[in-house]
Protein backbone atom coordinates (compact mmCIF):
# COMPACT_ATOMS: atom_id res chain seq x y z
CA UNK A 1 -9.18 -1.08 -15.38
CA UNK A 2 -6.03 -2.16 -17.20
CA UNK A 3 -5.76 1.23 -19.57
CA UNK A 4 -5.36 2.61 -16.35
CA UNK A 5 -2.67 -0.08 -15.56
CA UNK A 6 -1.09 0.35 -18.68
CA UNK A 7 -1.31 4.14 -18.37
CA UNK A 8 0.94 4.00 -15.05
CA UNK A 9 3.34 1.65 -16.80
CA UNK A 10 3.92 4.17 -19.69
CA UNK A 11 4.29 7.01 -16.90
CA UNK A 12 6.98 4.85 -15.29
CA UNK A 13 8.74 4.13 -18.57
CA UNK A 14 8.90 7.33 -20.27
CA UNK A 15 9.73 9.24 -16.68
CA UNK A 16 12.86 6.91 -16.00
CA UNK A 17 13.84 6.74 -19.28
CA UNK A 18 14.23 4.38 -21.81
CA UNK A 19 16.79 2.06 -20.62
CA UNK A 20 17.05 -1.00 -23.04
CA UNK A 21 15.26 -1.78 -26.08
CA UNK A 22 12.91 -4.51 -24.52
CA UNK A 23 11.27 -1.12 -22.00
CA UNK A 24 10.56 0.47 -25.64
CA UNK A 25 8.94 -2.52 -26.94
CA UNK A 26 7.08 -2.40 -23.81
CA UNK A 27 6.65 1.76 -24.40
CA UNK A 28 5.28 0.54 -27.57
CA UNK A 29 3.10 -2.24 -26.66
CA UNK A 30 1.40 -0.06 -23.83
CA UNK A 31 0.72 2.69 -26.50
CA UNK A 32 -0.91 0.48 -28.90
CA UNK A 33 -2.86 -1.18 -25.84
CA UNK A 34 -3.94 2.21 -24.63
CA UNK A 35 -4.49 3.83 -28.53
CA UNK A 36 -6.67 0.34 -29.46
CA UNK A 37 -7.98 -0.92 -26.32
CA UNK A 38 -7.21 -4.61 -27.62
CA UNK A 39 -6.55 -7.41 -25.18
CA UNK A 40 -4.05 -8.71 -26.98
CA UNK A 41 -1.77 -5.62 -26.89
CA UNK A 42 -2.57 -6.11 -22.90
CA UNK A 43 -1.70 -9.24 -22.67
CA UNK A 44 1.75 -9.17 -24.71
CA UNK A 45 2.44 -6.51 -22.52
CA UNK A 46 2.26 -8.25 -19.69
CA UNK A 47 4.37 -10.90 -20.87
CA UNK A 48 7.00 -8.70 -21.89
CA UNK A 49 6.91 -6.77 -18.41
CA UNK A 50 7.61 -10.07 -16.98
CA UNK A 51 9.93 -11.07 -19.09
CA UNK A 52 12.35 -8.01 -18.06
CA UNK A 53 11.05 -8.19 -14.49
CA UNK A 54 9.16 -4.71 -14.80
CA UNK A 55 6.05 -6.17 -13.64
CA UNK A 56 5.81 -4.06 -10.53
CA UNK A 57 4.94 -1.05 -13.41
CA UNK A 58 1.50 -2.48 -14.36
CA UNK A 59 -0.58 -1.84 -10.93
CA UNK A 60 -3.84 0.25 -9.97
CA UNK A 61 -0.95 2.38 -7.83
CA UNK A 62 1.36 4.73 -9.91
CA UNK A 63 5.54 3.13 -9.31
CA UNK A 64 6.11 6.47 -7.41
CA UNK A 65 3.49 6.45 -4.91
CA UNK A 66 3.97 2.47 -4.58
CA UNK A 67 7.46 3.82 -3.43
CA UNK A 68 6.28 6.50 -1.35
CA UNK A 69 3.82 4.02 0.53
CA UNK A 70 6.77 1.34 1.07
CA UNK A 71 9.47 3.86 2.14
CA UNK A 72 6.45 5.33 4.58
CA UNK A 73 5.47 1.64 5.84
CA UNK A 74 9.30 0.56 6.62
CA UNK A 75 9.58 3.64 8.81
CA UNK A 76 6.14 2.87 10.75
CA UNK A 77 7.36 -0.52 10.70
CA UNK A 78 10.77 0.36 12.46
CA UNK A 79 9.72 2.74 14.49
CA UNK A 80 6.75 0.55 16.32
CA UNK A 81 9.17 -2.34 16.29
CA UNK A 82 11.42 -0.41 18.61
CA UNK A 83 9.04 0.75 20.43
CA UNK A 84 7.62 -2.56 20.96
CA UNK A 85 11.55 -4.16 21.95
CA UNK A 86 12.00 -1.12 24.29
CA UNK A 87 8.64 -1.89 26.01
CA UNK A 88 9.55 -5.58 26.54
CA UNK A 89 13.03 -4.16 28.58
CA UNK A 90 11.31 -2.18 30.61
CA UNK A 91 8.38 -3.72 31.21
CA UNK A 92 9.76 -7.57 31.31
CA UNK A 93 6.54 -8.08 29.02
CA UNK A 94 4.76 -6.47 26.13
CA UNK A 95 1.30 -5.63 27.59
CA UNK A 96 -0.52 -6.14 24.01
CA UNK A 97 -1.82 -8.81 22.36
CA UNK A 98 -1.63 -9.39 18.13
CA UNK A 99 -5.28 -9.58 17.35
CA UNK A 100 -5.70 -12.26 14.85
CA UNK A 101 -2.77 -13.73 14.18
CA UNK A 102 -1.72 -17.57 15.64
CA UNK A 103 1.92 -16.59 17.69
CA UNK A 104 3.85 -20.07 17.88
CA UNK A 105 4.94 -20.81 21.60
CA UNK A 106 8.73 -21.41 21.79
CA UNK A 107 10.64 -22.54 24.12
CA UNK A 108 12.07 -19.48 25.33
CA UNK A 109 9.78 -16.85 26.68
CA UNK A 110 12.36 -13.99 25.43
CA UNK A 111 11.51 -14.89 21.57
CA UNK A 112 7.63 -14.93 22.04
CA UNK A 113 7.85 -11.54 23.12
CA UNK A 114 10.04 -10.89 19.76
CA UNK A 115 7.79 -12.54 17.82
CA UNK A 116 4.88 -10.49 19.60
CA UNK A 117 6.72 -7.39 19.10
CA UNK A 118 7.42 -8.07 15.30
CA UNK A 119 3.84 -9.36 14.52
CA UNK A 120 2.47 -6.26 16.33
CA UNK A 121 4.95 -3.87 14.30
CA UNK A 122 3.51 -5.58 11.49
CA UNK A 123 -0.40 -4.62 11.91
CA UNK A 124 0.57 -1.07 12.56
CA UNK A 125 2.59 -1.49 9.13
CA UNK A 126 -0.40 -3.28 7.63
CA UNK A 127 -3.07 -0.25 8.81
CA UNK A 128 -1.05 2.43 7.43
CA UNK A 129 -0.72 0.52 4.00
CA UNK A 130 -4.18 -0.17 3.46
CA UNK A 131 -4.70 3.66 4.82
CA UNK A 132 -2.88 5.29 2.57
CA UNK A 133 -3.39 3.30 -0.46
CA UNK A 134 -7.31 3.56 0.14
CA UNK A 135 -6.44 7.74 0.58
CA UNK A 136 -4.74 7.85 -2.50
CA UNK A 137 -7.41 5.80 -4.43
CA UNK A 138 -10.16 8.45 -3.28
CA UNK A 139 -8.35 11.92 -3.96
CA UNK A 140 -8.18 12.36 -0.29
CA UNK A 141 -3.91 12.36 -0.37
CA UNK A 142 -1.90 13.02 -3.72
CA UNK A 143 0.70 10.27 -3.20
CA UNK A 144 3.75 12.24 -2.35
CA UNK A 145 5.57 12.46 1.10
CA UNK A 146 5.02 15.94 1.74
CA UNK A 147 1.18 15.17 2.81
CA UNK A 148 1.63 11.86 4.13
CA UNK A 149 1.54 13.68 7.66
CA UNK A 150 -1.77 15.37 7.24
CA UNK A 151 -3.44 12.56 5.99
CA UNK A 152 -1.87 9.60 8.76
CA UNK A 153 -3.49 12.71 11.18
CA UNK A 154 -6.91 12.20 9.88
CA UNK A 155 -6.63 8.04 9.92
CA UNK A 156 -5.04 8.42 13.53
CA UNK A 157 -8.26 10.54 14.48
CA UNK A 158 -10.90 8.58 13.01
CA UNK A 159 -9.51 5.81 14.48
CA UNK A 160 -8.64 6.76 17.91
CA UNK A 161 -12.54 7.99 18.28
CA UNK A 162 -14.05 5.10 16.75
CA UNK A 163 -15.77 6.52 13.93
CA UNK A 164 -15.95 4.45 10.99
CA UNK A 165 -18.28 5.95 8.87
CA UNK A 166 -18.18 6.13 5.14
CA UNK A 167 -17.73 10.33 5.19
CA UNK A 168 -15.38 10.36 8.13
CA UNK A 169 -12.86 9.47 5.50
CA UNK A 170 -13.78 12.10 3.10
């Protein structure tokens, strides 16, 4: 599990360049790690990545489809947020409920429908993470924003009929 780790770190490194001498210790490091497959070459590189604050590097999820997926998220996240403030003018109230998550009551009954609205922007943001990072995982999507389209289509379906079976997502 961690060559793989280490394998994406190295991808990240040698793609963006080589921009101080402590990312080609790193380079190094991860090379040994993934040449030897010795825990100690692992672990030194993980200290080393956090020493520079490249930690982000060493995930299951390549750096460039980790940005793809956040850039992807913001924009659901934005979108359903205004869609959700919008709503509450028209409407006075916003006519769904966050579905387990504790809102705090305030005072004002303006700012629980904010917080409503935010929290609810935030599932929809939370589903199309876990989506696409579980599509990428299996093969189903190749982690770039050209197919991020086809494959939301496919989660939007299966959910919308209420199929949840194992090959429904295949």
């Amino acid at each position: 599990m961690s060559k793989l780790k280490a394998q994406h770190g190295l991808e990240y490194i040698e793609n963006n360049g080589y921009a101080s001498a402590e990312e080609k210790v790193l380079a190094s490091m991860l090379h040994r790690y993934i040449e030897t497959n010795d825990k100690n070459y692992w672990k030194a590189s993980r200290h080393i990545a956090m020493a520079i604050g490249l930690t982000h590097i060493l995930g299951h999820i390549p750096h460039r489809v980790q940005v793809v997926i956040n850039e992807v998220c913001n924009e659901v996240y934005d979108t359903a947020r205004t869609y959700y403030y919008n709503l509450e003018n028209k409407l006075g109230f916003i006519p769904f409920n966050v579905r387990q998550r504790v809102l705090l009551d305030r005072d004002d009954p303006a700012l629980n429908e904010q917080i409503q609205a935010d929290n609810l922007a935030l599932t929809q943001r939370n589903s199309v993470e876990r989506m696409l990072t579980k599509y990428y995982r299996t093969g189903t999507w190749d982690g770039t924003r050209d197919n991020v389209e086809q494959a939301y289509q496919k989660h939007r379906q299966i959910f919308l009929e209420g199929c949840y079976r194992r090959e429904d997502y295949y």
